[in-house]
Protein backbone atom coordinates (compact mmCIF):
# COMPACT_ATOMS: atom_id res chain seq x y z
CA UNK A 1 -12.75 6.91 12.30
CA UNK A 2 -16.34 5.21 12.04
CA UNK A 3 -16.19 1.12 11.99
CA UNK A 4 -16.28 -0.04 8.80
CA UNK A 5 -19.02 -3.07 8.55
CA UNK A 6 -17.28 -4.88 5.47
CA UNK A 7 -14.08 -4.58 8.28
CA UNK A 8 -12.71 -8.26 9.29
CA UNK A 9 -13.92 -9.00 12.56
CA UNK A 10 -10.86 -9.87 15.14
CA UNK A 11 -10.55 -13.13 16.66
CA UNK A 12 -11.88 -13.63 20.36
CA UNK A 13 -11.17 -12.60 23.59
CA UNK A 14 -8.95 -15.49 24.66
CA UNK A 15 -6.29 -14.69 22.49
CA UNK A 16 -5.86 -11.49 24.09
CA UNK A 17 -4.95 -12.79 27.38
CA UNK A 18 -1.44 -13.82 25.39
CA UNK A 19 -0.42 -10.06 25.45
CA UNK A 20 -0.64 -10.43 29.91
CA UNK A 21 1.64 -12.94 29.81
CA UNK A 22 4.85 -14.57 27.83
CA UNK A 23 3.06 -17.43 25.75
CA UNK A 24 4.26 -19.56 23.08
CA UNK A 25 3.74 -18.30 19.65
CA UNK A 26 -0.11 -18.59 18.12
CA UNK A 27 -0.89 -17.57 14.53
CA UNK A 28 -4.49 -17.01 13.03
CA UNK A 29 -5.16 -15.76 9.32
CA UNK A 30 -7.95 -14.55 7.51
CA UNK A 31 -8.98 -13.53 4.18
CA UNK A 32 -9.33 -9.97 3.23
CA UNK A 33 -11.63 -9.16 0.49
CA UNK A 34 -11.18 -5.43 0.33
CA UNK A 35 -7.48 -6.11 -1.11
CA UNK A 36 -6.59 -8.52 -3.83
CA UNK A 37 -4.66 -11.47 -2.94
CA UNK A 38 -4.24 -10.36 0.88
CA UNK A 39 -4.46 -11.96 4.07
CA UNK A 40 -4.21 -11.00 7.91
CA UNK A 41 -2.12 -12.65 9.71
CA UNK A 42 -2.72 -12.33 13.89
CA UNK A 43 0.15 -13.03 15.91
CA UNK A 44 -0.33 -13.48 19.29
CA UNK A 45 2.12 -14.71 22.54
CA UNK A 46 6.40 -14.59 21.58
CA UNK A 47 7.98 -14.51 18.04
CA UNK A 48 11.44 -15.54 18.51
CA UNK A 49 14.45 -18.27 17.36
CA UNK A 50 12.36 -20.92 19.04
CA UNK A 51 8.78 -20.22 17.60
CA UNK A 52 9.33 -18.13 14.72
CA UNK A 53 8.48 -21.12 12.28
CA UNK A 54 4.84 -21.10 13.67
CA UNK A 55 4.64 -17.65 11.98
CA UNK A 56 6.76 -18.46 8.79
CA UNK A 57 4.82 -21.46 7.90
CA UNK A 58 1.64 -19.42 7.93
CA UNK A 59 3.48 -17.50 5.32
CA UNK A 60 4.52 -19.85 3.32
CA UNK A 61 0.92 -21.00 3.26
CA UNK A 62 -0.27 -17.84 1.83
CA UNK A 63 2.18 -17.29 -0.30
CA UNK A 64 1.62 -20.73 -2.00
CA UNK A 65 -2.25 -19.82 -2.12
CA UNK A 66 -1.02 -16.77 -3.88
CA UNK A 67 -1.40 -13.94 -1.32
CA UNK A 68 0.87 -11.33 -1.86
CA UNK A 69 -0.21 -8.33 0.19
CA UNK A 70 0.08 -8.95 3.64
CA UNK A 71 -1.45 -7.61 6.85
CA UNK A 72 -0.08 -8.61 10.28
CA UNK A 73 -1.97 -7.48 13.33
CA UNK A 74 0.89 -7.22 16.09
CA UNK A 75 -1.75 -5.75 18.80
CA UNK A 76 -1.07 -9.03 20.79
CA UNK A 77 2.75 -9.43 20.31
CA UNK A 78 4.39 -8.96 23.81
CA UNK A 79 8.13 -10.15 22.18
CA UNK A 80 9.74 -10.12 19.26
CA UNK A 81 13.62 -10.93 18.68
CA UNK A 82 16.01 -9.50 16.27
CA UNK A 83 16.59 -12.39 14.74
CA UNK A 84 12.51 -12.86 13.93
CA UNK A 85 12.13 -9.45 12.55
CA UNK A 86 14.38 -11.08 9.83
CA UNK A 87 11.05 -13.20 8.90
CA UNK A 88 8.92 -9.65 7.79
CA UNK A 89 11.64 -8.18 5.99
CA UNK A 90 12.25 -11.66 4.10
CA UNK A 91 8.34 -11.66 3.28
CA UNK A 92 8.71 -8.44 1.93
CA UNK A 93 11.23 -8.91 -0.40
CA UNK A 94 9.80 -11.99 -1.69
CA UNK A 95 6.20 -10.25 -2.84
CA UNK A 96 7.83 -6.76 -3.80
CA UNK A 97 8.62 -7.98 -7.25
CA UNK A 98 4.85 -9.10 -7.53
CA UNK A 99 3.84 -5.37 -6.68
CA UNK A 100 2.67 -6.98 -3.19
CA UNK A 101 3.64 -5.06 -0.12
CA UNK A 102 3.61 -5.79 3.45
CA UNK A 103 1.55 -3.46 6.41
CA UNK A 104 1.28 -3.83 10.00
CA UNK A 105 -0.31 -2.09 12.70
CA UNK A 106 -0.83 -2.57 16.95
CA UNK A 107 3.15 -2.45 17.53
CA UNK A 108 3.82 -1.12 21.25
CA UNK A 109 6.45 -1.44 24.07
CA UNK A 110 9.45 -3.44 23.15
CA UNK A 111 7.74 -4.67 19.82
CA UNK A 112 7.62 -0.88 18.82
CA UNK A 113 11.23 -0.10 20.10
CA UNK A 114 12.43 -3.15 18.14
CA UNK A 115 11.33 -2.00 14.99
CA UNK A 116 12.30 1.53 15.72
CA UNK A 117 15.96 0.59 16.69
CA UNK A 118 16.51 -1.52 13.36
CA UNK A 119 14.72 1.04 11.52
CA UNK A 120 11.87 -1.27 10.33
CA UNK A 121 9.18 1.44 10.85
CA UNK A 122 10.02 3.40 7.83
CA UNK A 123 10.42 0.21 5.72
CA UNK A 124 6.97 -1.44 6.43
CA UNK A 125 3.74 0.12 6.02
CA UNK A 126 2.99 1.02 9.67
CA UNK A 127 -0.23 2.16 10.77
CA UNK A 128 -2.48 2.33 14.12
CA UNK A 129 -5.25 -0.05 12.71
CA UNK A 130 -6.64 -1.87 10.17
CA UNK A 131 -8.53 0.13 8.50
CA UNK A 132 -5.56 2.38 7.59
CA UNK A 133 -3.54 -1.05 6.49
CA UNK A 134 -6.04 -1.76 4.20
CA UNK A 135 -6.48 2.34 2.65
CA UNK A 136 -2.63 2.31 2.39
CA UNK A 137 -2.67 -1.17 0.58
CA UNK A 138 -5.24 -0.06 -1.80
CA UNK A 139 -3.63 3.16 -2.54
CA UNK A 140 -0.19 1.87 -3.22
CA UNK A 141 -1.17 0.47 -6.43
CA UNK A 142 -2.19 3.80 -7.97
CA UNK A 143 0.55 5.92 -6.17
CA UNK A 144 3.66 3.61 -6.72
CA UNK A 145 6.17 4.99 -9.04
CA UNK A 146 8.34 2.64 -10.71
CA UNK A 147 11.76 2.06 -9.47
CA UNK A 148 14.67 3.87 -10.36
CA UNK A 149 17.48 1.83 -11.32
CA UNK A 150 21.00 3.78 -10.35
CA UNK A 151 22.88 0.76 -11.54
CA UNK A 152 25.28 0.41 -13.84
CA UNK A 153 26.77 4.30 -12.90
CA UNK A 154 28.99 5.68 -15.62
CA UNK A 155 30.67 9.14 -14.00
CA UNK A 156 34.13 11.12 -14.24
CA UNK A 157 36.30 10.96 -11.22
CA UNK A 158 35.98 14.21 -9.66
CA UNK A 159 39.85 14.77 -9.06
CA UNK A 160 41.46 13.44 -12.78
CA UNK A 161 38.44 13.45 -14.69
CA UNK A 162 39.18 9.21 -15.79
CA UNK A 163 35.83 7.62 -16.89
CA UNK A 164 34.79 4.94 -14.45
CA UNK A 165 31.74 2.93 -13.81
CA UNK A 166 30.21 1.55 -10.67
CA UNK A 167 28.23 -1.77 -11.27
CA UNK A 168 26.73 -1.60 -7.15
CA UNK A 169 27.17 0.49 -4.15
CA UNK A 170 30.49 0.68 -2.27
CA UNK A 171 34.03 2.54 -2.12
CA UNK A 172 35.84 2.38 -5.39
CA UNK A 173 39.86 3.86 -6.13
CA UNK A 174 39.67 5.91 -9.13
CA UNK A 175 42.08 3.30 -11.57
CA UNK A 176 44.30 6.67 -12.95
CA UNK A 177 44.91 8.67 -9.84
CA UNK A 178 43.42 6.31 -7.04
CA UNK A 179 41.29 8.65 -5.16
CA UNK A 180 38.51 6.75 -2.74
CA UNK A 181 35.61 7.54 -3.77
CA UNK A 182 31.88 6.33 -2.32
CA UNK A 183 28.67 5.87 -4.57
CA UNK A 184 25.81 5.39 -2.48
CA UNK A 185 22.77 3.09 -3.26
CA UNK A 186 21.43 6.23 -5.32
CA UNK A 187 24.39 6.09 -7.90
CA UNK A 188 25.61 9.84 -5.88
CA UNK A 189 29.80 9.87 -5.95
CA UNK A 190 31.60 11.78 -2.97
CA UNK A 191 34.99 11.92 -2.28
CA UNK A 192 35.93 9.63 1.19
């Protein structure tokens, strides 16, 4: 893919030497213009229980300046705990209900396996640069569907026929015969 001249321009070289080495945490944000309300965030060194508030106050920045799509550029991230993934799933939730979204790209070695193992890749936007972060953050306005609501379920137990009703997720005993039965985060019954 061509560069794009309107692209943001990354940061300098010295920042780059954090990836060679374990550093302490460094943060650097930047407007993006080609989004609304949207910011890059570069993270650069270790993100874990001792220097994940260097990231999360950049956040909280943003998210007080109104930013609600988010780009993080993990290129230079050489650690990342399991504890401090907890910070980009936290962000996401908070700027879903605004129709904000969160996308990162550059995540390699361990950062990459970390994601992968608590299944984080399929719940961010993940891509291999920025220009992709920013064509999947302006797409997801026009392709987002709105979101299904499964909750309160109303169904017939499969084994009596009683009529019950499921308020969440979770195992529920039929209240006539007492079968176990499972409804999944899609409002789906099966017998357990």
């Amino acid at each position: 893919m061509g560069q794009n001249k309107n692209a943001p321009a990354p940061f300098p070289e010295e920042y780059s030497a954090a990836k060679k080495r374990k550093e302490p945490l460094k943060v650097k944000t930047k407007e993006i213009d080609e989004v609304d309300a949207c910011r890059i965030i570069y993270v650069y060194g270790s993100l874990d229980a001792n220097t994940g508030y260097i990231l999360q106050e950049e956040i909280d920045k943003a998210l007080a300046a109104g930013v609600i799509n988010f780009i993080f550029d993990l290129e230079d991230l050489n650690y990342i705990s399991s504890q401090s993934i907890g910070i980009f799933g936290n962000l996401k939730d908070t700027v879903k209900p605004y129709k904000g979204d969160v996308a990162m790209y550059g995540l390699r070695g361990k950062v990459l396996e970390m994601f992968s193992l608590l299944g984080f890749t399929s719940y961010f936007i993940v891509t291999n640069d920025i220009y992709e972060a920013i064509g999947e953050l302006l797409t997801k306005d026009t392709t987002e569907e709105e979101e299904i609501v499964y909750f309160p379920k109303t169904f017939h137990c499969p084994i009596c026929q009683a009529k019950l009703t499921a308020h969440k997720q979770g195992v529920y005993n039929c209240s006539k015969c007492k079968t176990r039965l499972f409804v999944n985060p899609k409002g789906e019954i099966s017998l357990i």
